[in-house]
N, C-alpha and C. Protein backbone atom coordinates (compact mmCIF):
# COMPACT_ATOMS: atom_id res chain seq x y z
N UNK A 1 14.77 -10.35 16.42
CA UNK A 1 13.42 -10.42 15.90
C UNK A 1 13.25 -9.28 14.89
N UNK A 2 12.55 -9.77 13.32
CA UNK A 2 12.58 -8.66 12.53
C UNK A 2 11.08 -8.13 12.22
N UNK A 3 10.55 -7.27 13.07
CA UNK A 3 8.72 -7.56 12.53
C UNK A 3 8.77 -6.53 12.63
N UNK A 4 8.20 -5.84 11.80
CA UNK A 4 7.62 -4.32 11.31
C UNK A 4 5.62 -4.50 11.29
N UNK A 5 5.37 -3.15 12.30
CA UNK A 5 3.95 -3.33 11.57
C UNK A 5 3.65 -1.89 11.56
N UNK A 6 2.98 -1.60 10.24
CA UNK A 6 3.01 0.52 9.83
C UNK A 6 1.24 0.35 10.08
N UNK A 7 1.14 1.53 9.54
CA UNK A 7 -0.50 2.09 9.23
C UNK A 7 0.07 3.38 8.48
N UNK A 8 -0.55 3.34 6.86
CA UNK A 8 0.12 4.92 6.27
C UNK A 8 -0.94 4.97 4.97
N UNK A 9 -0.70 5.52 4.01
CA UNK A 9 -1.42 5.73 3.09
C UNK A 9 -0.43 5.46 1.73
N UNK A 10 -0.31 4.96 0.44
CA UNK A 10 -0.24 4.43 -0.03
C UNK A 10 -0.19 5.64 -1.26
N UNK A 11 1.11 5.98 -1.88
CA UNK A 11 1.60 7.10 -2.88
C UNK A 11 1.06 7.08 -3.91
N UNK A 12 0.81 5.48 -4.63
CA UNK A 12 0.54 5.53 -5.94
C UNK A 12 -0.07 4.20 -6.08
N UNK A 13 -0.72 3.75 -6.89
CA UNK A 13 -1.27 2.64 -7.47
C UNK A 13 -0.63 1.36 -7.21
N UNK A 14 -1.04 0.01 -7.12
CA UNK A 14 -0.01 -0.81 -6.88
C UNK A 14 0.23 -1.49 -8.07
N UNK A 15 2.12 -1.81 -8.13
CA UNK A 15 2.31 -2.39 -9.42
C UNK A 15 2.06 -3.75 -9.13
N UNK A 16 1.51 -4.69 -10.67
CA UNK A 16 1.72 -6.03 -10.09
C UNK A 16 2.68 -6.97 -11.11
N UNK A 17 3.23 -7.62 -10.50
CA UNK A 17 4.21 -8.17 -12.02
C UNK A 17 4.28 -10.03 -11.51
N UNK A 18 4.93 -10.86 -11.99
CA UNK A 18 4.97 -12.47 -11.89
C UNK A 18 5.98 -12.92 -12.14
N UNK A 19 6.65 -13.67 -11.03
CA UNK A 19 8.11 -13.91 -10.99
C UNK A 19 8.26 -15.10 -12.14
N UNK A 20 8.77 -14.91 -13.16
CA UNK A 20 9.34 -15.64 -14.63
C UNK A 20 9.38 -17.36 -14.10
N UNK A 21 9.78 -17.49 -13.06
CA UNK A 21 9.92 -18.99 -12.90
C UNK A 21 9.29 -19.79 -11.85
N UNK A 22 8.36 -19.32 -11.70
CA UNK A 22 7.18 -19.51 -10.48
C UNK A 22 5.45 -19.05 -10.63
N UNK A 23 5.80 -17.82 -11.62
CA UNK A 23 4.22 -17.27 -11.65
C UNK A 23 3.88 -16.78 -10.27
N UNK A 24 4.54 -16.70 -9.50
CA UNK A 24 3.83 -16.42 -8.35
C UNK A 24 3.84 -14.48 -8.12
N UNK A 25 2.55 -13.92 -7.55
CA UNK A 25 1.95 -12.51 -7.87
C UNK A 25 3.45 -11.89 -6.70
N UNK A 26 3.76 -10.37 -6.99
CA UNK A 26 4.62 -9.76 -6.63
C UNK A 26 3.85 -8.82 -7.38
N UNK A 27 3.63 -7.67 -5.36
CA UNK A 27 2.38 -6.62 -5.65
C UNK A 27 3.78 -5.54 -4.96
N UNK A 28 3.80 -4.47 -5.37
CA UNK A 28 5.23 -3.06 -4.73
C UNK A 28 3.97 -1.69 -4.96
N UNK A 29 4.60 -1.29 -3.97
CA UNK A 29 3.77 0.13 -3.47
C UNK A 29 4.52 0.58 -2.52
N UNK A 30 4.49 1.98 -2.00
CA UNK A 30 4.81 2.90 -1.17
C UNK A 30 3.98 3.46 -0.41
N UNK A 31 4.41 3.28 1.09
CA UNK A 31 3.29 3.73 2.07
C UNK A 31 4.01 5.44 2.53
N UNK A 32 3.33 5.97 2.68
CA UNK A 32 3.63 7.66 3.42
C UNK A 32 3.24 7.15 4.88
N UNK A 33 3.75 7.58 5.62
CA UNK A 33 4.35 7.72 7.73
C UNK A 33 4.36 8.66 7.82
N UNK A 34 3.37 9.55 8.63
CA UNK A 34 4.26 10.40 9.32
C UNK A 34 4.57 10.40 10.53
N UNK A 35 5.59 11.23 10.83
CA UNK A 35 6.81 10.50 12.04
C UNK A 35 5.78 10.89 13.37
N UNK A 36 6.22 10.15 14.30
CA UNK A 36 5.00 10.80 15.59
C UNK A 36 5.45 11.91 16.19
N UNK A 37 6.59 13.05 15.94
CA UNK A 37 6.39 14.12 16.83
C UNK A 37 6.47 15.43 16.11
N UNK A 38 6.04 16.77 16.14
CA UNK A 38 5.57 17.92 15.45
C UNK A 38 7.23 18.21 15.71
N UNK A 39 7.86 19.29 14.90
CA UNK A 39 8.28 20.03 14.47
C UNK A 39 8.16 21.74 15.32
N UNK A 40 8.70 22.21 15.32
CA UNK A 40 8.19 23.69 15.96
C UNK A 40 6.92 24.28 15.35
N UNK A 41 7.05 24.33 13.99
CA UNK A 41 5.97 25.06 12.68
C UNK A 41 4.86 24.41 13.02
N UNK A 42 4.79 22.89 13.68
CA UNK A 42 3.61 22.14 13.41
C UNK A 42 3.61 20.95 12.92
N UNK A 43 4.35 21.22 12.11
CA UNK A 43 4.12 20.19 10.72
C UNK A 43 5.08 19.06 11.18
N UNK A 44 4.92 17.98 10.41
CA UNK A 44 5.73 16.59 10.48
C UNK A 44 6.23 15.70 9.81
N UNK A 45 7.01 15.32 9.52
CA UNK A 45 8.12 15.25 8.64
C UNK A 45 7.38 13.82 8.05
N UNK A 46 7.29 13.31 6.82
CA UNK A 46 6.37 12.04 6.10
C UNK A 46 7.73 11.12 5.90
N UNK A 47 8.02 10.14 6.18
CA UNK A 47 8.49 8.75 5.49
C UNK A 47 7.87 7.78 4.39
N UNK A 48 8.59 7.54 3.53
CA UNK A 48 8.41 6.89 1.77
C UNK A 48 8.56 5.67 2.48
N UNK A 49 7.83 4.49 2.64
CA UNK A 49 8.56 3.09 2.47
C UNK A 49 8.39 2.22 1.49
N UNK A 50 8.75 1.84 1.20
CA UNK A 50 8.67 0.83 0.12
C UNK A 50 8.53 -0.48 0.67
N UNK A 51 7.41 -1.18 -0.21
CA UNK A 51 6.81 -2.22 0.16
C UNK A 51 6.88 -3.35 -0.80
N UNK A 52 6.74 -4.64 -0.58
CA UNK A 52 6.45 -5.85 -1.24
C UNK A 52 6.10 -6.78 -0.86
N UNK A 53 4.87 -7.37 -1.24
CA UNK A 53 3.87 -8.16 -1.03
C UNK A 53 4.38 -9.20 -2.31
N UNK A 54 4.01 -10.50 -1.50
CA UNK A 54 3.97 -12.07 -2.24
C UNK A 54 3.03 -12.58 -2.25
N UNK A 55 2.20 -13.42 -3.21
CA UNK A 55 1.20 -14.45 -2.82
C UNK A 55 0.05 -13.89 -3.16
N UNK A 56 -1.12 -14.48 -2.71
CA UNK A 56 -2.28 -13.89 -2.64
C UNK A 56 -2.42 -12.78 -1.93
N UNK A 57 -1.85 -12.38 -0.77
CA UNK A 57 -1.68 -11.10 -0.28
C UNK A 57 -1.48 -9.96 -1.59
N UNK A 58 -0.76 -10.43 -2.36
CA UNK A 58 -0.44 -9.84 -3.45
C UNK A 58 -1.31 -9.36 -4.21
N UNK A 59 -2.04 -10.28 -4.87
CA UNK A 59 -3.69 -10.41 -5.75
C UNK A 59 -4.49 -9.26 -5.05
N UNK A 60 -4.68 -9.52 -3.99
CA UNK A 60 -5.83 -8.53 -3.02
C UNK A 60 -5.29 -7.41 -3.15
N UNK A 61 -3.69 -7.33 -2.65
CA UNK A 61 -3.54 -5.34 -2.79
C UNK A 61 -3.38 -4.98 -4.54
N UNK A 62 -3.38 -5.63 -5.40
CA UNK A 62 -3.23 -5.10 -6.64
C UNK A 62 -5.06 -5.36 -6.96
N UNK A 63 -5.96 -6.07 -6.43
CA UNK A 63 -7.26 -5.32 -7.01
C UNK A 63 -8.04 -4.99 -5.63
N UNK A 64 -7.77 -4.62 -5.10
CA UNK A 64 -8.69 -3.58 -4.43
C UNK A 64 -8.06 -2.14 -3.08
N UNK A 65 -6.19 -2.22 -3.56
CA UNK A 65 -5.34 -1.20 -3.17
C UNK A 65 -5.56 -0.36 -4.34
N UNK A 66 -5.24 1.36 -3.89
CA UNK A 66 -4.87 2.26 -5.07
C UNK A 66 -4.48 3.05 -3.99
N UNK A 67 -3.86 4.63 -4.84
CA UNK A 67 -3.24 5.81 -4.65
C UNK A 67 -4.06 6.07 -3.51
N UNK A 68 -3.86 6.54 -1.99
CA UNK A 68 -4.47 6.83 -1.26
C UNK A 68 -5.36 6.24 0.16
N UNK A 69 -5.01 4.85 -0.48
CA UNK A 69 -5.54 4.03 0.57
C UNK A 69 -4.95 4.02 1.71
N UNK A 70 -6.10 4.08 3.06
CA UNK A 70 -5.28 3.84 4.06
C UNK A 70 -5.01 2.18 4.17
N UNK A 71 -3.61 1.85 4.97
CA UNK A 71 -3.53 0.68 4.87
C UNK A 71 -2.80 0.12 6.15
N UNK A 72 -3.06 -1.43 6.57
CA UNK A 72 -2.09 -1.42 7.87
C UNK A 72 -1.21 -2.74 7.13
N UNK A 73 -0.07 -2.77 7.45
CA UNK A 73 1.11 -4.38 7.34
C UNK A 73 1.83 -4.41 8.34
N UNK A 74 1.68 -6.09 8.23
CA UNK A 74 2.43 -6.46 8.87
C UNK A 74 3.44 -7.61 8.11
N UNK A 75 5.11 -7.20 8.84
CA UNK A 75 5.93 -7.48 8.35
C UNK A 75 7.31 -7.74 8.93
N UNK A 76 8.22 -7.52 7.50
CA UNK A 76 9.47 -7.58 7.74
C UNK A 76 10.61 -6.72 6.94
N UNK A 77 11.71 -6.32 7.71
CA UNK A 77 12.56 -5.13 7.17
C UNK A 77 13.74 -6.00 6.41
N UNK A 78 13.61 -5.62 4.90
CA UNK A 78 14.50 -6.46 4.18
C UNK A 78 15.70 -5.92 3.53
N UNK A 79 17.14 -5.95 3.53
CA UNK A 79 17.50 -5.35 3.16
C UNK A 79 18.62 -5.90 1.72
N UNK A 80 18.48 -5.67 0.74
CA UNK A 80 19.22 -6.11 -0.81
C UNK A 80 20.42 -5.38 -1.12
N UNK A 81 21.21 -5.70 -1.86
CA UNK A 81 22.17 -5.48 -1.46
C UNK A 81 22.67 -5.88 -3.07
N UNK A 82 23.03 -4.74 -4.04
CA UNK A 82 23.36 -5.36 -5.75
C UNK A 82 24.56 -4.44 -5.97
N UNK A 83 24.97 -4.97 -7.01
CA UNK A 83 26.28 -4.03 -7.89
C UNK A 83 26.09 -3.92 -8.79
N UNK A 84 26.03 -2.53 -9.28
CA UNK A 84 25.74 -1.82 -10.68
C UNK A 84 26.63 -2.42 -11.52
N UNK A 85 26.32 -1.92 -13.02
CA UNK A 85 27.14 -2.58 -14.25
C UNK A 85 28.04 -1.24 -13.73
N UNK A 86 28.20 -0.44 -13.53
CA UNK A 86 29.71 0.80 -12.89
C UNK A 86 30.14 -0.14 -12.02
N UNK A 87 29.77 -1.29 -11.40
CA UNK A 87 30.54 -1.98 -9.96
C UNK A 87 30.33 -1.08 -9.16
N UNK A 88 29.75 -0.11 -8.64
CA UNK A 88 29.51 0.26 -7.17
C UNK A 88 28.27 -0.70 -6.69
N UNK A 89 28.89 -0.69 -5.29
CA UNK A 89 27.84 -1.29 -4.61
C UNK A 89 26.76 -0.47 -3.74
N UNK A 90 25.44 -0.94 -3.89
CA UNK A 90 24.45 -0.56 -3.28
C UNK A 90 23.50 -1.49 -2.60
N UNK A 91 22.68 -0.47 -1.50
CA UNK A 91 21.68 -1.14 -0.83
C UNK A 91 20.17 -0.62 -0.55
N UNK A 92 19.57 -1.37 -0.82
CA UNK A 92 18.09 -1.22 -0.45
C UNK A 92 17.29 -1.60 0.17
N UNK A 93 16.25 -0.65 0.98
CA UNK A 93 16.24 -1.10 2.16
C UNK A 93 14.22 -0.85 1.55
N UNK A 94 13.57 -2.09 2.16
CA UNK A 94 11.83 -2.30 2.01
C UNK A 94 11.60 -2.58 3.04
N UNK A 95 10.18 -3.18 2.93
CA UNK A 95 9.52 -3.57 3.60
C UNK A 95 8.85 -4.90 3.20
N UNK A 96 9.19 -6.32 3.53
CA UNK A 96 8.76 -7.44 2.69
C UNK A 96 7.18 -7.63 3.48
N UNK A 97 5.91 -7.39 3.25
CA UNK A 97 4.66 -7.77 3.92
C UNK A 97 4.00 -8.76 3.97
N UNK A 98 3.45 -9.45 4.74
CA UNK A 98 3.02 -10.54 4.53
C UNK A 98 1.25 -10.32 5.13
N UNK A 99 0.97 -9.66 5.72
CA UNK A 99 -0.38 -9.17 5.89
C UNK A 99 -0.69 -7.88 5.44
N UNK A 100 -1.99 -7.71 5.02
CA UNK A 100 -1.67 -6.56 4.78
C UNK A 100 -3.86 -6.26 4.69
N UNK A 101 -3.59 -5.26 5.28
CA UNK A 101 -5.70 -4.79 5.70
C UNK A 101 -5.83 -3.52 5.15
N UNK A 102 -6.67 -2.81 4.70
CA UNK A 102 -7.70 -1.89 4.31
C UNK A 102 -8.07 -1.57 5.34
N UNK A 103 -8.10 -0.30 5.46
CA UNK A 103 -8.37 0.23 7.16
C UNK A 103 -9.68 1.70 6.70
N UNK A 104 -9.82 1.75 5.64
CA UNK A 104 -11.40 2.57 4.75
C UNK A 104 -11.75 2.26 4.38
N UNK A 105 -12.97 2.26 3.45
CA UNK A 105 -13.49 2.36 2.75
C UNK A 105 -13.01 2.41 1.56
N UNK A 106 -13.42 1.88 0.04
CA UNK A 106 -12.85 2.09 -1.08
C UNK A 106 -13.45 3.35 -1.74
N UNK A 107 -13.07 3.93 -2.37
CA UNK A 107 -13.48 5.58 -3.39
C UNK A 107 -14.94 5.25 -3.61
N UNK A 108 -15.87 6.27 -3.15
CA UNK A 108 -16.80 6.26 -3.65
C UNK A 108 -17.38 6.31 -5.09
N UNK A 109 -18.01 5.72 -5.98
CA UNK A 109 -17.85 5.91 -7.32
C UNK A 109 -19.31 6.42 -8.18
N UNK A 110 -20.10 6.44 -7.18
CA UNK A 110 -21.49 7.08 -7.18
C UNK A 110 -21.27 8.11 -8.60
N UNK A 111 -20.49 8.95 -8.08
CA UNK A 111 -20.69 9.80 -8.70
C UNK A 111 -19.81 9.85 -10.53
N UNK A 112 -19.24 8.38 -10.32
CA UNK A 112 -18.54 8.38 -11.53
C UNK A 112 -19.66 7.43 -12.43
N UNK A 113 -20.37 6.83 -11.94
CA UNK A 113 -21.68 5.75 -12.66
C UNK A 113 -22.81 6.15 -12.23
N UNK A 114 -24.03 7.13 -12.95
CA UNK A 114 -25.05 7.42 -12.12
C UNK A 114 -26.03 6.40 -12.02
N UNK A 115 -26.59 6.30 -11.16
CA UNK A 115 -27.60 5.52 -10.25
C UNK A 115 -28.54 5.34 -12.15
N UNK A 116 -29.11 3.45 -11.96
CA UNK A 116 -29.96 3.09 -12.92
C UNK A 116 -31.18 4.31 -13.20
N UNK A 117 -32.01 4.40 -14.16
CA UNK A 117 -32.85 5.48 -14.37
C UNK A 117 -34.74 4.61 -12.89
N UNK A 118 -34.80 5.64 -12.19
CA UNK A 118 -35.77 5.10 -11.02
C UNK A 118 -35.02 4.51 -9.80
N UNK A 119 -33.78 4.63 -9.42
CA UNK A 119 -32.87 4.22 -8.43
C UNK A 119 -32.57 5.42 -7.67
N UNK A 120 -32.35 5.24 -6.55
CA UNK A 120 -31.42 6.42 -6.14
C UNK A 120 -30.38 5.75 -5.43
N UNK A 121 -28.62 6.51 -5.63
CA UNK A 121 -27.84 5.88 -5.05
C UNK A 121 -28.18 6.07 -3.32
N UNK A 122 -27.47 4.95 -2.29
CA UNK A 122 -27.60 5.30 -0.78
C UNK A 122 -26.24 4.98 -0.56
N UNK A 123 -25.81 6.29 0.60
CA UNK A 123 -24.59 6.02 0.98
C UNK A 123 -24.98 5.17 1.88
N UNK A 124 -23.36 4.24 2.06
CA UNK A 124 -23.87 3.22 3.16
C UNK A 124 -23.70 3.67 4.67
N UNK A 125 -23.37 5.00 4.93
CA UNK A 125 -23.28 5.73 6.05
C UNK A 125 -24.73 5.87 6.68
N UNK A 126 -25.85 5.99 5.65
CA UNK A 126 -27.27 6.17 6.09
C UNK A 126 -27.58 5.17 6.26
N UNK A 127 -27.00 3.62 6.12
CA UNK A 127 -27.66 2.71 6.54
C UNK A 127 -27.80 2.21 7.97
N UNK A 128 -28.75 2.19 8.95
CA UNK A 128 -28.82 1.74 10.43
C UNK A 128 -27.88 0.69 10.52
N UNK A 129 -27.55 -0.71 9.93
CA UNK A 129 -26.52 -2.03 10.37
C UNK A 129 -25.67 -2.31 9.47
């Protein structure tokens, strides 16, 4: 059985690109892990994974994923396997996702668009429901 499921935060922006003979969305990003046990100092050692999303799963993390998001997937551990124009062989090892959730809130932007003139912005934290 190959099922991976993380919860991490997300390095950089997600790329999105369209496979030449299908059109179909192909969304890649990197989640940060950190490992579950401390270190003597404290501190705890972070894991890079690399990710790839197909489909509409795809669409969703390329418009409303970015740098920082927390995120949960669920998945599968894929591993590729190419030969350079040198002929050595190499392997790479992802994460192929097929679910994939928003586990925050998106960036607040209040403060990047100010509130219409007679508005005031409300966080939605002050709202009772």
């Amino acid at each position: 059985m190959n099922t991976v499921n993380l919860i991490g935060r997300l390095t950089k922006d997600v790329e999105l690109r369209y496979l030449p003979t299908t059109g179909t969305p192909v969304a890649t990003f990197s989640m940060a892990i950190d490992r579950d046990y401390k270190k003597q100092d404290g501190s705890r050692d972070t894991d890079f994974i690399p990710v790839e999303v197909m489909g509409k799963p795809a669409d969703f993390c390329a418009n409303y994923l970015g740098k920082g998001r927390l995120v949960a997937i669920e998945g599968s551990v894929r591993v590729d396997r190419y030969v350079t124009e040198a002929g050595e062989n190499r392997t790479f090892t992802k994460v192929s996702a097929k679910k994939v959730k928003a586990l925050d809130k998106k960036k607040d932007y209040a403060s990047v668009e100010p509130a219409p003139e007679g508005f005031q912005v409300v966080n939605d934290d002050e709202i009772p429901f």
